[in-house]
Protein backbone atom coordinates (compact mmCIF):
# COMPACT_ATOMS: atom_id res chain seq x y z
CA UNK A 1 108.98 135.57 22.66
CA UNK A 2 107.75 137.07 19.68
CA UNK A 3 105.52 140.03 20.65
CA UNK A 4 107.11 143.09 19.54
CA UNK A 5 104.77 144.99 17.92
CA UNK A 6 101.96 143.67 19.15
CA UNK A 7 102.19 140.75 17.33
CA UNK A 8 98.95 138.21 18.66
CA UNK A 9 100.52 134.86 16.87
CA UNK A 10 103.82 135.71 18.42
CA UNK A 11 105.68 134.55 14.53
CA UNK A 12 109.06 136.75 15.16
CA UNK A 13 109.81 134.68 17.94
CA UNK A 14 109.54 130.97 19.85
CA UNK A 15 106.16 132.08 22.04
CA UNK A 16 103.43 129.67 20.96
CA UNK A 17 100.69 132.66 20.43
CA UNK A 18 98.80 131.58 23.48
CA UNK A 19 99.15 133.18 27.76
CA UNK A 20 100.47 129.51 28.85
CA UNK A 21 102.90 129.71 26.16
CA UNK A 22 104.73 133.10 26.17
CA UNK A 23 106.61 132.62 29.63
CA UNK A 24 110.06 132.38 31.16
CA UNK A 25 111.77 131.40 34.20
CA UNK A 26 114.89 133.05 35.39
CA UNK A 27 116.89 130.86 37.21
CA UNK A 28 120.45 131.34 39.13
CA UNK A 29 122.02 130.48 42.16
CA UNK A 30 121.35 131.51 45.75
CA UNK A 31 123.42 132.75 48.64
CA UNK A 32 120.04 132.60 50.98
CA UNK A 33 120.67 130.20 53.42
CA UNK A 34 118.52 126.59 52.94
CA UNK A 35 118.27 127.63 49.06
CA UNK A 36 119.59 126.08 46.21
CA UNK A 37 118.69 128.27 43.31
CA UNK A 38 116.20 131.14 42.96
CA UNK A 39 113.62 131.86 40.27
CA UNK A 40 111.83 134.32 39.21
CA UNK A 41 108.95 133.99 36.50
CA UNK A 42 108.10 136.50 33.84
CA UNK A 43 104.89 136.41 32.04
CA UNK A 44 105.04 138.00 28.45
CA UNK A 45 101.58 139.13 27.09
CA UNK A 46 100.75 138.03 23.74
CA UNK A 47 99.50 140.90 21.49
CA UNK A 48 101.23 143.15 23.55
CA UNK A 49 104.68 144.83 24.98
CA UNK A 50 104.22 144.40 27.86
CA UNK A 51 105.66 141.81 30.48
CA UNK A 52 104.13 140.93 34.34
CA UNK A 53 106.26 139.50 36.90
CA UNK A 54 103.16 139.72 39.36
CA UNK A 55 102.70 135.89 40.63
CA UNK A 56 104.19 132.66 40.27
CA UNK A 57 103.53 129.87 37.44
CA UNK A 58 103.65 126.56 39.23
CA UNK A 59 104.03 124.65 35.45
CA UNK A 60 107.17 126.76 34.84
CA UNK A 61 108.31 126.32 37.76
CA UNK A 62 108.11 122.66 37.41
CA UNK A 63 111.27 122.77 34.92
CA UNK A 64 112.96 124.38 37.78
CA UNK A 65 114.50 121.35 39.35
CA UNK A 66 115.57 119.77 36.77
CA UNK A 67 117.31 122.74 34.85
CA UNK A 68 119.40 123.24 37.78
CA UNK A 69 120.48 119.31 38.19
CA UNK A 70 121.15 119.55 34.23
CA UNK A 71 123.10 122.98 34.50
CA UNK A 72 125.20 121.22 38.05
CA UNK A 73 123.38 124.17 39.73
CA UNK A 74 122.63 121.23 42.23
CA UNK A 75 124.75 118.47 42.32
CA UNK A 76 123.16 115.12 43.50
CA UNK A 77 124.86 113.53 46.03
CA UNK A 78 126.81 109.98 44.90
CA UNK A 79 124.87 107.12 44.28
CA UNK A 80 121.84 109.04 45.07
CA UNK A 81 118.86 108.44 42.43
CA UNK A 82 116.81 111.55 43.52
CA UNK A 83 117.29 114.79 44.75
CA UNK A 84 115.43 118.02 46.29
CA UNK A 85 115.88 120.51 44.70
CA UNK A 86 114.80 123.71 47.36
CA UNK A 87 114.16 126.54 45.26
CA UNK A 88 113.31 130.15 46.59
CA UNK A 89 110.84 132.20 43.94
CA UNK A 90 111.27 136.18 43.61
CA UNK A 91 107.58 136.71 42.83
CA UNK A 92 106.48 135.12 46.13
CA UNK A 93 109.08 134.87 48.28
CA UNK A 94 107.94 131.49 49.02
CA UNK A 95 109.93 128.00 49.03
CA UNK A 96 108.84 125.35 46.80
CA UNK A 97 110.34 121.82 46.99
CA UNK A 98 111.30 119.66 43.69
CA UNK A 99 112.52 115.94 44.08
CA UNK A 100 114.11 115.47 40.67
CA UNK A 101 114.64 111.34 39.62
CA UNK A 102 118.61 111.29 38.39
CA UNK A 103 120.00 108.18 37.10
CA UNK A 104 123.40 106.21 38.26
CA UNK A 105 125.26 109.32 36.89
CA UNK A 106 123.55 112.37 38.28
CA UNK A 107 121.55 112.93 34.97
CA UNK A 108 118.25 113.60 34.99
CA UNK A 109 115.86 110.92 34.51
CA UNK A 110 113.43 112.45 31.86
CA UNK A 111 111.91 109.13 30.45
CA UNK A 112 109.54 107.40 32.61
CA UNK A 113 105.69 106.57 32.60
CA UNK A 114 104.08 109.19 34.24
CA UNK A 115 101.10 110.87 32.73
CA UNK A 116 99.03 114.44 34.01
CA UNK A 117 96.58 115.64 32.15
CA UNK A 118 97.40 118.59 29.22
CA UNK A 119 100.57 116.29 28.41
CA UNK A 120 100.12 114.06 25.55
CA UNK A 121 103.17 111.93 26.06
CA UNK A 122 104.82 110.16 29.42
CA UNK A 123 107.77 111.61 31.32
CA UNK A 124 109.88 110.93 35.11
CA UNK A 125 107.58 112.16 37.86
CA UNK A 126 108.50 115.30 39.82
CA UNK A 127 106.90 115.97 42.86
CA UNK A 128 106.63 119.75 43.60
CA UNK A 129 105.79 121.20 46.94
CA UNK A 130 104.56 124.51 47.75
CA UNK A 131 106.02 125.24 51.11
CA UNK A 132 103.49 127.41 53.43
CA UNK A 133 102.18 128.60 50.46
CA UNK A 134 99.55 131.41 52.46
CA UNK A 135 100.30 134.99 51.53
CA UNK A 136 102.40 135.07 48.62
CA UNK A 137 101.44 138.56 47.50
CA UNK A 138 99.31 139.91 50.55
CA UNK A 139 100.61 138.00 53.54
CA UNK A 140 96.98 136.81 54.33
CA UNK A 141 95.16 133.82 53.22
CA UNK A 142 91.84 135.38 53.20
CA UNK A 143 93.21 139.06 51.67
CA UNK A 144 89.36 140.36 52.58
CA UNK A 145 88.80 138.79 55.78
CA UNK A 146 85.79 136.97 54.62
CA UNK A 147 85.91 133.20 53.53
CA UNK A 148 83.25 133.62 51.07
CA UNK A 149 81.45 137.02 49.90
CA UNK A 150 79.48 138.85 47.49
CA UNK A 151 80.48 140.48 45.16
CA UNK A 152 78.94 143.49 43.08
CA UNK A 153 79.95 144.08 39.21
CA UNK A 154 79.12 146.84 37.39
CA UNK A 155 80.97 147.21 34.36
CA UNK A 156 79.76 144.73 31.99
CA UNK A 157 76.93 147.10 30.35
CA UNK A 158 75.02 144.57 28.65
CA UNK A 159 74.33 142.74 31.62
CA UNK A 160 73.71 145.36 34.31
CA UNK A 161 74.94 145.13 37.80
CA UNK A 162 74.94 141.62 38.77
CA UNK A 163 76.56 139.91 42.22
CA UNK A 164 78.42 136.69 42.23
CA UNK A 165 79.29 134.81 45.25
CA UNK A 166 83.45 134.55 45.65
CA UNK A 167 86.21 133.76 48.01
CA UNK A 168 88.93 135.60 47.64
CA UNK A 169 92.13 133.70 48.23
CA UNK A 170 96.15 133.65 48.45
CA UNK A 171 98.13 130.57 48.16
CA UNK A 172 100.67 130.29 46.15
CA UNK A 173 98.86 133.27 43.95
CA UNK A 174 95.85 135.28 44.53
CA UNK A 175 93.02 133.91 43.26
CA UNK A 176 89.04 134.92 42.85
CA UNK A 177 87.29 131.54 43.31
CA UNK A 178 83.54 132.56 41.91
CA UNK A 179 80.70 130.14 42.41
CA UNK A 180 79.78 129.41 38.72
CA UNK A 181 76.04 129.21 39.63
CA UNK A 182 75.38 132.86 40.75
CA UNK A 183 76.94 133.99 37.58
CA UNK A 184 74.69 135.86 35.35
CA UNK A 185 71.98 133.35 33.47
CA UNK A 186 72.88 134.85 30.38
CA UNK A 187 76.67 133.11 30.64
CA UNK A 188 74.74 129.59 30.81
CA UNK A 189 74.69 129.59 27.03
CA UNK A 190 77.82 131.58 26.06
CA UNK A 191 81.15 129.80 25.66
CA UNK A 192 83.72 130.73 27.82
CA UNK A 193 85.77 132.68 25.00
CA UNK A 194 83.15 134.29 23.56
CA UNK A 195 83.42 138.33 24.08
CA UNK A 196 80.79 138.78 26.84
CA UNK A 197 82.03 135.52 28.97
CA UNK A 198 85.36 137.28 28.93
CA UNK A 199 84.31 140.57 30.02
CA UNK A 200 82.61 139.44 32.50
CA UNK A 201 85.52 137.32 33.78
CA UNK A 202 87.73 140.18 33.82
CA UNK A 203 85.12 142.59 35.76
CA UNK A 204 84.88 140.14 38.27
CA UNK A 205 88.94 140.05 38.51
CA UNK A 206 89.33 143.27 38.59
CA UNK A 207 86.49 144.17 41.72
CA UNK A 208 88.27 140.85 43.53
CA UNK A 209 91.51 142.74 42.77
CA UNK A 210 90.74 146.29 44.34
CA UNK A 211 88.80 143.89 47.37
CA UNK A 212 92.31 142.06 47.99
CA UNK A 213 94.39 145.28 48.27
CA UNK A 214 96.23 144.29 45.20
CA UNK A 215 95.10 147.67 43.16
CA UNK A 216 93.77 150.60 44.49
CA UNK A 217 90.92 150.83 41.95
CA UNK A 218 89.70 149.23 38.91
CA UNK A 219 91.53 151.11 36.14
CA UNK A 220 94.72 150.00 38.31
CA UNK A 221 93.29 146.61 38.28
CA UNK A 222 92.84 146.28 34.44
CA UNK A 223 96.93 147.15 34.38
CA UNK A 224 98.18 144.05 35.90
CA UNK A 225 96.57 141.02 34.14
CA UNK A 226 98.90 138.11 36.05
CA UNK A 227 97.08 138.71 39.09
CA UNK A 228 94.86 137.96 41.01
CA UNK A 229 93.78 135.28 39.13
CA UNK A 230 89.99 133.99 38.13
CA UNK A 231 88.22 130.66 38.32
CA UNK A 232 84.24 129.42 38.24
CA UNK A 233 84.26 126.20 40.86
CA UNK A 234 81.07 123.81 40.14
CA UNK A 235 80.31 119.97 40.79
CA UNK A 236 81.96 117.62 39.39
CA UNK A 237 80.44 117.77 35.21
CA UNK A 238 76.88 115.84 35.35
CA UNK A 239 77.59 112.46 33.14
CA UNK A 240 81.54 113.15 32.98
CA UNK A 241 83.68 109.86 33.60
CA UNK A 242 85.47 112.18 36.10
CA UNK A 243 81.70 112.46 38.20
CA UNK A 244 82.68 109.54 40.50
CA UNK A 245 86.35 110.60 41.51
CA UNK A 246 86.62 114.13 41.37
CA UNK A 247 85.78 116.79 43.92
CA UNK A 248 85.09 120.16 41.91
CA UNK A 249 85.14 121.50 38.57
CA UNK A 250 87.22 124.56 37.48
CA UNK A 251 87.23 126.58 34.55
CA UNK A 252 90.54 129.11 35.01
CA UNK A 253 91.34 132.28 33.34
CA UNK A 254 94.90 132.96 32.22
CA UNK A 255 95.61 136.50 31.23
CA UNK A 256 92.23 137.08 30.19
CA UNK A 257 91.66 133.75 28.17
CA UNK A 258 90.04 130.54 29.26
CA UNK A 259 92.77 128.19 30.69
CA UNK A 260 92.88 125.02 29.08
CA UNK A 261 93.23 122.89 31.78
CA UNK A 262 94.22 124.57 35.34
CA UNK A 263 97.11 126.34 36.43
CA UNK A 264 99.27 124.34 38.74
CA UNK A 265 99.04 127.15 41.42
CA UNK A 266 95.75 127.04 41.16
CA UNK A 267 95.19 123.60 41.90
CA UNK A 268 97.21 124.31 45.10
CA UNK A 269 94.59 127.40 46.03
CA UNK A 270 91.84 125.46 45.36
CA UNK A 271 93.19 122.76 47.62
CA UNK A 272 93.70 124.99 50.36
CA UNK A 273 90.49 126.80 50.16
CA UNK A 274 88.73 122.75 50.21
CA UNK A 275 90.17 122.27 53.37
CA UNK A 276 88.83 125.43 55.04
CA UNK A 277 85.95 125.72 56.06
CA UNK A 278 83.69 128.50 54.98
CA UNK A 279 84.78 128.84 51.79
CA UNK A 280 82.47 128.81 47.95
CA UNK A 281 85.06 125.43 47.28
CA UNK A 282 84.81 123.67 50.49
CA UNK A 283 80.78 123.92 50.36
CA UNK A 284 80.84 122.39 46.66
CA UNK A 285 83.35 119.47 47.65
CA UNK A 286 81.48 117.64 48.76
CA UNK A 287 83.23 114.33 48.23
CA UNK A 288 85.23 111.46 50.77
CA UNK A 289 88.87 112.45 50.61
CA UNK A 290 91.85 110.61 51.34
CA UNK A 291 94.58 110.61 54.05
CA UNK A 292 97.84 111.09 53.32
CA UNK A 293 100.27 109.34 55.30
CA UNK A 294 103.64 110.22 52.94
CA UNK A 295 106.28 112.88 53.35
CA UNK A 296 107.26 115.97 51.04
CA UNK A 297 109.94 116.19 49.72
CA UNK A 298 112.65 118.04 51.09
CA UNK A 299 115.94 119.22 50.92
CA UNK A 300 118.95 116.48 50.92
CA UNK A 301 120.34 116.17 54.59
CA UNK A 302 116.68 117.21 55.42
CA UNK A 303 114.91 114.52 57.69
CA UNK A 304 111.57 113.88 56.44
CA UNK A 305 108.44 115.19 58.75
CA UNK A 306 106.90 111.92 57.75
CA UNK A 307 109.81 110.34 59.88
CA UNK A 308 108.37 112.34 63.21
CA UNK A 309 105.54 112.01 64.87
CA UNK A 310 102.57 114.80 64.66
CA UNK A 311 103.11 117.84 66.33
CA UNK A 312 107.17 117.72 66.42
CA UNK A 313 109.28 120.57 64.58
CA UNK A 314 112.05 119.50 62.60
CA UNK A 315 115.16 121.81 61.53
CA UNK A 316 115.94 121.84 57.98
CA UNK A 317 119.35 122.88 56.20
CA UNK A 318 119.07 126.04 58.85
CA UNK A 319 116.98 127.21 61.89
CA UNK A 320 115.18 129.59 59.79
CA UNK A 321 113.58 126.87 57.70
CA UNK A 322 111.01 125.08 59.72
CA UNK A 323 108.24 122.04 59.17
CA UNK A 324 105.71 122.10 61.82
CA UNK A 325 103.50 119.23 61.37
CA UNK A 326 100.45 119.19 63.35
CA UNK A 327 97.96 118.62 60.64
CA UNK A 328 97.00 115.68 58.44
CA UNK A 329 96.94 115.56 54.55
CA UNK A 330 94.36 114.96 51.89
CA UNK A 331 94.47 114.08 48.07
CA UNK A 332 91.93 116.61 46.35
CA UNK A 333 91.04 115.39 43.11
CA UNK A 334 90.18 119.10 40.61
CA UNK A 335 88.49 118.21 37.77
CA UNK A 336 89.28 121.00 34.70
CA UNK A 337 89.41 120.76 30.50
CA UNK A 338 92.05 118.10 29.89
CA UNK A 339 91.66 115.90 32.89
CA UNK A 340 91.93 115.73 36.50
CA UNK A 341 95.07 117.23 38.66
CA UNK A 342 95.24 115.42 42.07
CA UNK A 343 96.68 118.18 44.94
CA UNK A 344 97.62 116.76 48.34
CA UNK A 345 97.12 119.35 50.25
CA UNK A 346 98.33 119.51 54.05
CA UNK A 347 97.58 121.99 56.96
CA UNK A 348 99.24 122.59 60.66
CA UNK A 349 97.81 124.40 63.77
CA UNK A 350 99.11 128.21 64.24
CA UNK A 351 98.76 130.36 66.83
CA UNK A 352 95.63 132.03 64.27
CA UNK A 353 94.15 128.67 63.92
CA UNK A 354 94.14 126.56 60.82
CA UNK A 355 96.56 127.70 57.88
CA UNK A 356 97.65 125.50 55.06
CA UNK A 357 101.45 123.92 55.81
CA UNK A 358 102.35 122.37 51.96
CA UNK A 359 100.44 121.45 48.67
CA UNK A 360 102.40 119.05 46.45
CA UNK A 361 101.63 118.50 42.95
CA UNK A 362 103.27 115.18 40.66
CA UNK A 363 104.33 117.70 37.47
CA UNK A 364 106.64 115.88 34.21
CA UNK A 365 109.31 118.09 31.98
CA UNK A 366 112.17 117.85 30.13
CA UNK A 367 114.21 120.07 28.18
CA UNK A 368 113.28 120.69 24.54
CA UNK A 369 116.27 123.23 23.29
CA UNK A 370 119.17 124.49 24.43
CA UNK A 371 121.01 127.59 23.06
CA UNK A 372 120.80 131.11 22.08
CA UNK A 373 117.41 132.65 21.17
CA UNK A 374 118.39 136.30 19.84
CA UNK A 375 116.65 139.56 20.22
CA UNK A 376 116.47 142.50 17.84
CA UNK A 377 115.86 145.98 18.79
């Protein structure tokens, strides 16, 4: 990727200087039963030698589904013009869901007109689904126990101990949701690069870190950068065309730099922590939402839980792989940078209550390059 030797622009290699542009997905086929291919993402630091495979990357993971179509890791059926593409992720251990377009051949279908926000040009919708997302690093959606807390920071010296008001969350990644407005009134007129907005954003992940169990103290904390992950929720932005239609506002953090739009896994934690009570998100949205009455996708020979009625369990490809429905769906509209992602997010009745069943995301990609990138030692 081009960061040997510390290198911060990344020039002896095809990173693009930037967190959401130094990463890699590892992709092969699986024997685990139910699974087409597994994946496991690496994030390489830029301006340092130093890799994370802490945490998923849903936009990565996106490309997924159709890599393994286009390298007949999956083989659509005949005359089919889609196909799921069920792929298990290493970081996680969870199960996300791809339904890749093909055309009358089996090739992918990478032209078409669907635009998200961050991409300038159109592509062929992919829907990706986070299957029971909850837990992927500490097996609890609520890591803390507490939907919403303070919490207390004091290693940003300029500032002084402060407290911000957070819920800590896991789904799909860990996350440190922090409501923007008990930040320090100093941020209010500092940019979110600028040195003291980031060291305060990494203070705060780091105490949300040690409160999730993912690091035993702070200096362990600082060590791991991929996770948990940081964003300030707020209304919708006062005046933005967005104000009408949108839910929330995010600004994310991506290995220590302001995300420019929003990671896709955190569009599905935000989306879960909405539709739980409780929580700093779910008090801020504050917005009518909308029922959705669709399916996921899921694997070929897989019924669709759409096609049962509430409250049934269907068997997927085996009886290990379940879809309890008992829930209904809503389209969360998270307004960031570059535009507005739209998350329908979905949630079932356990014996522990409420818990989030799926999130599914519409995502484009295509394939840029193929060949041999070398490495020198």
């Amino acid at each position: 990727m081009g960061s040997k030797n510390n290198d911060a622009r990344q020039i002896d290699g095809v990173g693009g200087g930037t967190s959401v542009t130094s990463k890699v997905a590892v992709v092969a086929p699986s024997d685990r039963p139910g699974v087409d291919v597994e994946y496991t993402f690496v994030q390489v630091a830029v301006g340092s030698e130093t890799v994370d495979l802490s945490g998923n990357c849903g936009n990565i993971c996106s490309g997924v589904g159709p890599f393994a179509v286009q390298e007949r890791l999956v083989t659509p059926l005949p005359g089919a013009r889609s196909v799921d593409v069920r792929i298990f992720n290493t970081n996680t251990s969870k199960v996300i869901v791809e339904t890749v377009y093909v055309d009358e051949d089996g090739n992918v279908e990478e032209d078409g007109d669907c635009l998200i926000p961050g991409v300038k040009g159109p592509g062929s919708e992919i829907k990706v689904a986070f299957i029971e997302p909850v837990g992927s690093m500490t097996g609890k959606l609520f890591p803390s126990g507490h939907r919403a807390e303070s919490i207390l920071v004091e290693e940003v010296p300029a500032l002084g101990p402060f407290v911000v008001e957070a819920t800590l969350i896991d789904s799909a990644n860990p996350f440190v949701l922090v409501d923007s407005q008990t930040l320090p009134a100093q941020l209010t007129i500092e940019p979110p690069d600028s040195p003291l907005s980031l060291e305060v954003a990494e203070a705060i992940r780091r105490q949300g870190a040690v409160l999730m169990g993912l690091a035993d103290n702070l200096e362990r904390a600082s060590q791991v950068r991929g996770t948990p992950k940081l964003a300030y929720l707020s209304p919708p932005t006062s005046g933005s065309l967005f104000k009408q239609t949108a839910d929330i506002r995010v600004q994310a953090y991506s290995m220590g730099k302001p995300h420019p739009s929003l990671q896709l896994t955190g569009g599905v934690t935000l989306a879960s922590a909405m539709i739980m009570e409780g929580t700093i998100a779910h008090r801020i949205a504050e917005h009518k939402t909308t029922v959705i009455t669709e399916g996921i996708p899921t694997p070929r020979r897989t019924p669709s839980p759409s096609d049962m009625i509430a409250g049934a369990v269907t068997k997927g490809l085996t009886d290990d792989i379940l879809f309890k429905i008992h829930g209904t769906g809503r389209t969360w509209r998270i307004e960031h940078g570059s535009g507005i992602m739209e998350v329908e997010a979905h949630t079932r009745q356990d014996a522990e209550g409420i818990t989030v069943d799926r999130c599914v995301v519409t995502r484009t990609a295509r394939r840029l390059f193929e060949g041999n990138v070398l490495y020198y030692s």
